[in-house]
Protein backbone atom coordinates (compact mmCIF):
# COMPACT_ATOMS: atom_id res chain seq x y z
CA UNK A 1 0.00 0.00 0.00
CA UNK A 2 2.57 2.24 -0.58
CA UNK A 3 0.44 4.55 -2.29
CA UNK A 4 -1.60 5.06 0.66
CA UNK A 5 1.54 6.19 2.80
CA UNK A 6 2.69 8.58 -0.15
CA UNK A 7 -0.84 10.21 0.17
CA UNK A 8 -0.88 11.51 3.52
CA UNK A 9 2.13 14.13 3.53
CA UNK A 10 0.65 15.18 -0.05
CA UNK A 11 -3.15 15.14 1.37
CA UNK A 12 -1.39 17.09 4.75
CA UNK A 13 -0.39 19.90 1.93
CA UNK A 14 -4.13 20.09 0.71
CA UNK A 15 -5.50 20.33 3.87
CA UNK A 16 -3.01 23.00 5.23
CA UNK A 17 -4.05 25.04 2.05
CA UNK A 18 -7.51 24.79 2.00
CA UNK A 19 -7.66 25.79 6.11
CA UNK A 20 -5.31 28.56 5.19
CA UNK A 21 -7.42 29.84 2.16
CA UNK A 22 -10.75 29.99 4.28
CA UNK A 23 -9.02 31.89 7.02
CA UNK A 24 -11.39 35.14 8.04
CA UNK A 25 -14.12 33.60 5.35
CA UNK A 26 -17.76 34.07 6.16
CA UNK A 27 -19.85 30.64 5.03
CA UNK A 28 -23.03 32.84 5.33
CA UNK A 29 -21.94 36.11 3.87
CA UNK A 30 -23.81 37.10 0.98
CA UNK A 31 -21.00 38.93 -0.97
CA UNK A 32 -18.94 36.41 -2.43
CA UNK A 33 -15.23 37.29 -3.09
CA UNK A 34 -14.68 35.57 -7.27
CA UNK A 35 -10.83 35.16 -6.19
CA UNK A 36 -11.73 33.01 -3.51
CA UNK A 37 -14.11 30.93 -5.03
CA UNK A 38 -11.51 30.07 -8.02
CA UNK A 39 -9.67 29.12 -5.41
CA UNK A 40 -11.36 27.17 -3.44
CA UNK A 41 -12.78 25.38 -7.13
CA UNK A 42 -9.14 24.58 -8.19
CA UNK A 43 -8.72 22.72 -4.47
CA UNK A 44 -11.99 21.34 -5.21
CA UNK A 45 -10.83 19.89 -7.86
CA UNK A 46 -7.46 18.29 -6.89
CA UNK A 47 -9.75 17.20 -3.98
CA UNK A 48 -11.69 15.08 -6.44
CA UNK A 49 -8.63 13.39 -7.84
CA UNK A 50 -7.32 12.63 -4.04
CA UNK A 51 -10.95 10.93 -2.79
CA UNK A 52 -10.90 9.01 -6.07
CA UNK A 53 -8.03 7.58 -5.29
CA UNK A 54 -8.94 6.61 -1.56
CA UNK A 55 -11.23 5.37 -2.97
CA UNK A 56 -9.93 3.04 -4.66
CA UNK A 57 -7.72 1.81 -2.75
CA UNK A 58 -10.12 1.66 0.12
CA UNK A 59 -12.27 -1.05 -1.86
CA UNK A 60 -9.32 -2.87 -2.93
CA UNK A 61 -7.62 -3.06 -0.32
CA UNK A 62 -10.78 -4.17 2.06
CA UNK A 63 -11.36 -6.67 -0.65
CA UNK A 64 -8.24 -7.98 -0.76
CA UNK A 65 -7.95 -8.59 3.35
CA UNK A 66 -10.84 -10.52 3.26
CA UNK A 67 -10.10 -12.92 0.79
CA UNK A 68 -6.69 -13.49 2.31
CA UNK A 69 -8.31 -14.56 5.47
CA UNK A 70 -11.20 -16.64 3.81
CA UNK A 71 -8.57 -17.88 1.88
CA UNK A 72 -6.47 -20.26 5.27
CA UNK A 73 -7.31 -23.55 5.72
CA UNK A 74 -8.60 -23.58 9.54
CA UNK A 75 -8.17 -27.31 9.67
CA UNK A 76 -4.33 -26.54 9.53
CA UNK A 77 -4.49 -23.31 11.98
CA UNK A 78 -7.38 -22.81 13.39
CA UNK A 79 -6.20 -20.13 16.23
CA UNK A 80 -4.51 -18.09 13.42
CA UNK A 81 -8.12 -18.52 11.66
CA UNK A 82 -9.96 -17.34 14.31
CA UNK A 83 -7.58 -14.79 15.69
CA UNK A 84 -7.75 -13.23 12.46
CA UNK A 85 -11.69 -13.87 11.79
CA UNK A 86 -12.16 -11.33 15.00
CA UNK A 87 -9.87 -9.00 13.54
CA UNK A 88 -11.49 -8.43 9.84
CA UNK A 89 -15.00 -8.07 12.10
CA UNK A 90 -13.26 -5.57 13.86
CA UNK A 91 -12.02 -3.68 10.78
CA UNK A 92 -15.08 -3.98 8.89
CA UNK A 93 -17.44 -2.59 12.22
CA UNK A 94 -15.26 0.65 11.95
CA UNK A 95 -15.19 1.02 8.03
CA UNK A 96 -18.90 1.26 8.25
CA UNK A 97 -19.29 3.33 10.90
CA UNK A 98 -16.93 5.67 9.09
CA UNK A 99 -18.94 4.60 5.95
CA UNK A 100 -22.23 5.70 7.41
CA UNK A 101 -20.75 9.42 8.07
CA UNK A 102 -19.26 9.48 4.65
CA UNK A 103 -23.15 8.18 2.85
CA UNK A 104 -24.49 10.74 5.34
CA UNK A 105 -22.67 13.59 4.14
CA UNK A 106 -22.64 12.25 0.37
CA UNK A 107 -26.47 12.02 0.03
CA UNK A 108 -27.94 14.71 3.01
CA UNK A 109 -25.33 17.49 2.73
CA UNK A 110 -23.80 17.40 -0.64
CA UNK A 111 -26.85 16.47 -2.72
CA UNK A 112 -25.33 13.32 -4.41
CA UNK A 113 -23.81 12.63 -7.50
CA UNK A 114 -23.52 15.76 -9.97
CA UNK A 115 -22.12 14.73 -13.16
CA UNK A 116 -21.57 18.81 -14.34
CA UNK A 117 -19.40 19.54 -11.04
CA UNK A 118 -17.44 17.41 -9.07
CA UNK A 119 -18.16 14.74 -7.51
CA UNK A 120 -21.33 15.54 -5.51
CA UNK A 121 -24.03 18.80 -6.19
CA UNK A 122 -22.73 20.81 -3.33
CA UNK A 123 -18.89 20.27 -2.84
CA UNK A 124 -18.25 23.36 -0.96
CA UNK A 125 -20.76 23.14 1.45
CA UNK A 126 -19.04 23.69 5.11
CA UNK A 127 -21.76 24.88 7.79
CA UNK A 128 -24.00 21.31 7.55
CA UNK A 129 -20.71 19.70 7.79
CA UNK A 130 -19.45 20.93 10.58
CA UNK A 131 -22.95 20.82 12.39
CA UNK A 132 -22.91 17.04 11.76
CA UNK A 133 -19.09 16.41 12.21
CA UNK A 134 -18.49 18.60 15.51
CA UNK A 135 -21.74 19.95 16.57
CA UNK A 136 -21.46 23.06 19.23
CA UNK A 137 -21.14 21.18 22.01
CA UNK A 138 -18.97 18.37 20.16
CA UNK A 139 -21.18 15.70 20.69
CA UNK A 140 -21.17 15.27 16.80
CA UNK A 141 -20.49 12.18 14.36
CA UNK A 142 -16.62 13.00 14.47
CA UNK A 143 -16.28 11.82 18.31
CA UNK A 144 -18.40 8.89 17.84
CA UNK A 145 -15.91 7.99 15.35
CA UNK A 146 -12.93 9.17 16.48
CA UNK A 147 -13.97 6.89 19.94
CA UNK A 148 -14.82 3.90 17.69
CA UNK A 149 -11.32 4.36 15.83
CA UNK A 150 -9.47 4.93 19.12
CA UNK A 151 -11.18 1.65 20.78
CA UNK A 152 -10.08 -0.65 17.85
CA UNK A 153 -6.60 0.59 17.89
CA UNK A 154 -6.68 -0.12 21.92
CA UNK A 155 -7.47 -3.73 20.29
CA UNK A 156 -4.75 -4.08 18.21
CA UNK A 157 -2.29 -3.08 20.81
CA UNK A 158 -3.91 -5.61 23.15
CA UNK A 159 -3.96 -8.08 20.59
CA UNK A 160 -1.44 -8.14 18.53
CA UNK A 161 1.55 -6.43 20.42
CA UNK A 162 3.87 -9.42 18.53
CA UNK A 163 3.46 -8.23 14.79
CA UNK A 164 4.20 -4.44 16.51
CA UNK A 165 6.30 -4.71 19.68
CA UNK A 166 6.65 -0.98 19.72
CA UNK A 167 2.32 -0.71 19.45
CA UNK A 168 0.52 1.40 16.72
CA UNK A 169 0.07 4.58 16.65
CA UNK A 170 -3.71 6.12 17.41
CA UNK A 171 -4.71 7.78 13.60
CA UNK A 172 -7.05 10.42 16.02
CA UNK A 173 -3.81 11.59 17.66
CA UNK A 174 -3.06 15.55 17.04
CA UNK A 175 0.43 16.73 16.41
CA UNK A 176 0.99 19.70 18.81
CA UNK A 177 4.78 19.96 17.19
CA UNK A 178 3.62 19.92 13.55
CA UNK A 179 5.75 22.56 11.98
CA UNK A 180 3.19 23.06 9.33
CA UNK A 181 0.71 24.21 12.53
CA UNK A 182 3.83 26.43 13.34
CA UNK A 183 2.30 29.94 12.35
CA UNK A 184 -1.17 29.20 12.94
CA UNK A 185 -1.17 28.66 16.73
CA UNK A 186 -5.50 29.05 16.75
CA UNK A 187 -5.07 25.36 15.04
CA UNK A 188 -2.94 23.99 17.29
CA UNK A 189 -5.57 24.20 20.35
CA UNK A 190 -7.75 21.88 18.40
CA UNK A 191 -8.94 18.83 18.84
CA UNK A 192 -8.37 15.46 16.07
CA UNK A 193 -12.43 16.27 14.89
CA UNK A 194 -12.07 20.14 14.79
CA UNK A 195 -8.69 20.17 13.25
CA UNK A 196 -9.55 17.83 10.42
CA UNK A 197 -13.13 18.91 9.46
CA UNK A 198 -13.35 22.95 11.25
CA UNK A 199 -13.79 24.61 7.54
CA UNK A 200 -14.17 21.32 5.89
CA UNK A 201 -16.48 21.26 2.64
CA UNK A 202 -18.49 18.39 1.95
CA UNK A 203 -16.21 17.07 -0.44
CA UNK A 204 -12.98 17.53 1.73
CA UNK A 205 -14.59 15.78 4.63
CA UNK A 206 -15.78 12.79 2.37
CA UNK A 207 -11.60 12.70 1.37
CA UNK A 208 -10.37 12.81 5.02
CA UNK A 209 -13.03 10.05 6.06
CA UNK A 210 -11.65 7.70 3.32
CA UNK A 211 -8.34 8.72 4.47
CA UNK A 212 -9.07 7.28 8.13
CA UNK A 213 -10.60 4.07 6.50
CA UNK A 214 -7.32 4.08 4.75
CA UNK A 215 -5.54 4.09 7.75
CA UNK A 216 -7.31 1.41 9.42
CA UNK A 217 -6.71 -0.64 6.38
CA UNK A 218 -3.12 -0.39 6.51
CA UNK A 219 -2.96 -1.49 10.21
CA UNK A 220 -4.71 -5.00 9.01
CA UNK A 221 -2.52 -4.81 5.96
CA UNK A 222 0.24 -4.77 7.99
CA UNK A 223 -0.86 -7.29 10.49
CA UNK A 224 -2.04 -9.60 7.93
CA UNK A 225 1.52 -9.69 5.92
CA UNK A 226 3.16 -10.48 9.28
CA UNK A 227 0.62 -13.40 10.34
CA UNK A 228 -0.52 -15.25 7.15
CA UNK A 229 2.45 -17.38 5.81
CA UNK A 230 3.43 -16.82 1.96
């Protein structure tokens, strides 16, 4: 998957720029700057290339770990079997959960397929998205997820602590030291939900949730390649 690993740095970069571009922006303001909105249509656009991608590899990928489970013989290891039978239950409860928020958003907030734009009617729409993702008192769908993600990574350090001795990393974890965050030190204070979807269009926050289904792909991928003999 080393595709997947390549595409966080460069989806980092688009996220940074995006954030920085909406700076001071008013979602509700009736006098639209045009400079902005070419911007924010050219992101929208490499956006659109970057979830197609996720995408992609999301469905292979998910594909791909299940048939290399179904795929052992449990007569000849059936703890392996079953150890790993837990696991792909485990992985698939979060991809749907994250799945869920992603059809949410795809067919309530950005009014579904658009074949004259990009990928959905509405791809710039922020204010619904941040109502559903972080909510005022954030009690929205981003901390249900981001507690769903963290449990299942508590799992796999409980788990499987001999395929990663040195224990995986929580995906929901902020970066207090980024040096991208350096100048902006109003995005440091936030939280994992707030500092990935806080500005987020529809179509940005439909990326970054295939991102963290990404992520909890490559954790199985990675555990799989270590248990599963060749």
């Amino acid at each position: 998957m080393k595709l997947n690993y390549f595409l966080i740095p460069l989806f980092s970069f688009f996220i940074l720029s995006f954030s920085s571009c909406k700076q001071g922006s008013n979602q509700n303001t009736l006098k639209i700057d045009s400079t902005q909105i070419k911007q924010e249509t050219e992101l929208a656009n490499k956006y659109v290339k970057v979830y197609e991608t996720l995408e992609h590899y999301f469905k292979y990928y998910n594909f791909i770990n299940a048939q290399k489970i179904d795929k052992l013989n449990e007569k000849n290891n059936p703890e392996l079997v079953k150890r790993l039978k837990k696991l792909r239950n485990k992985t698939r409860f979060v991809l749907k959960r994250i799945g869920f928020a992603k059809a949410y958003i795809y067919a309530n907030i950005g009014g579904e397929y658009d074949e004259k734009q990009y990928a959905i009617k509405k791809p710039l729409e922020v204010a619904r998205v941040e109502a559903y993702l972080i909510n005022l008192d954030k009690k929205g769908e981003g901390y249900a997820l981001v507690k769903i993600i963290d449990d299942y990574v508590d799992y796999l350090n409980k788990e499987f602590r001999d395929v990663s001795p040195k224990g995986f990393i929580s995906v929901t974890k902020v970066d207090s030291n980024n040096p991208m965050l350096e100048n902006y030190p109003d995005l440091q204070k936030r939280d994992f939900v707030e500092s990935e979807f806080k500005n987020a269009s529809a179509l940005l926050a439909l990326t970054l949730l295939s991102q963290l289904q990404n992520e909890v792909l490559i954790y199985e991928t990675n555990i799989l390649d270590n248990l599963i003999p060749n």
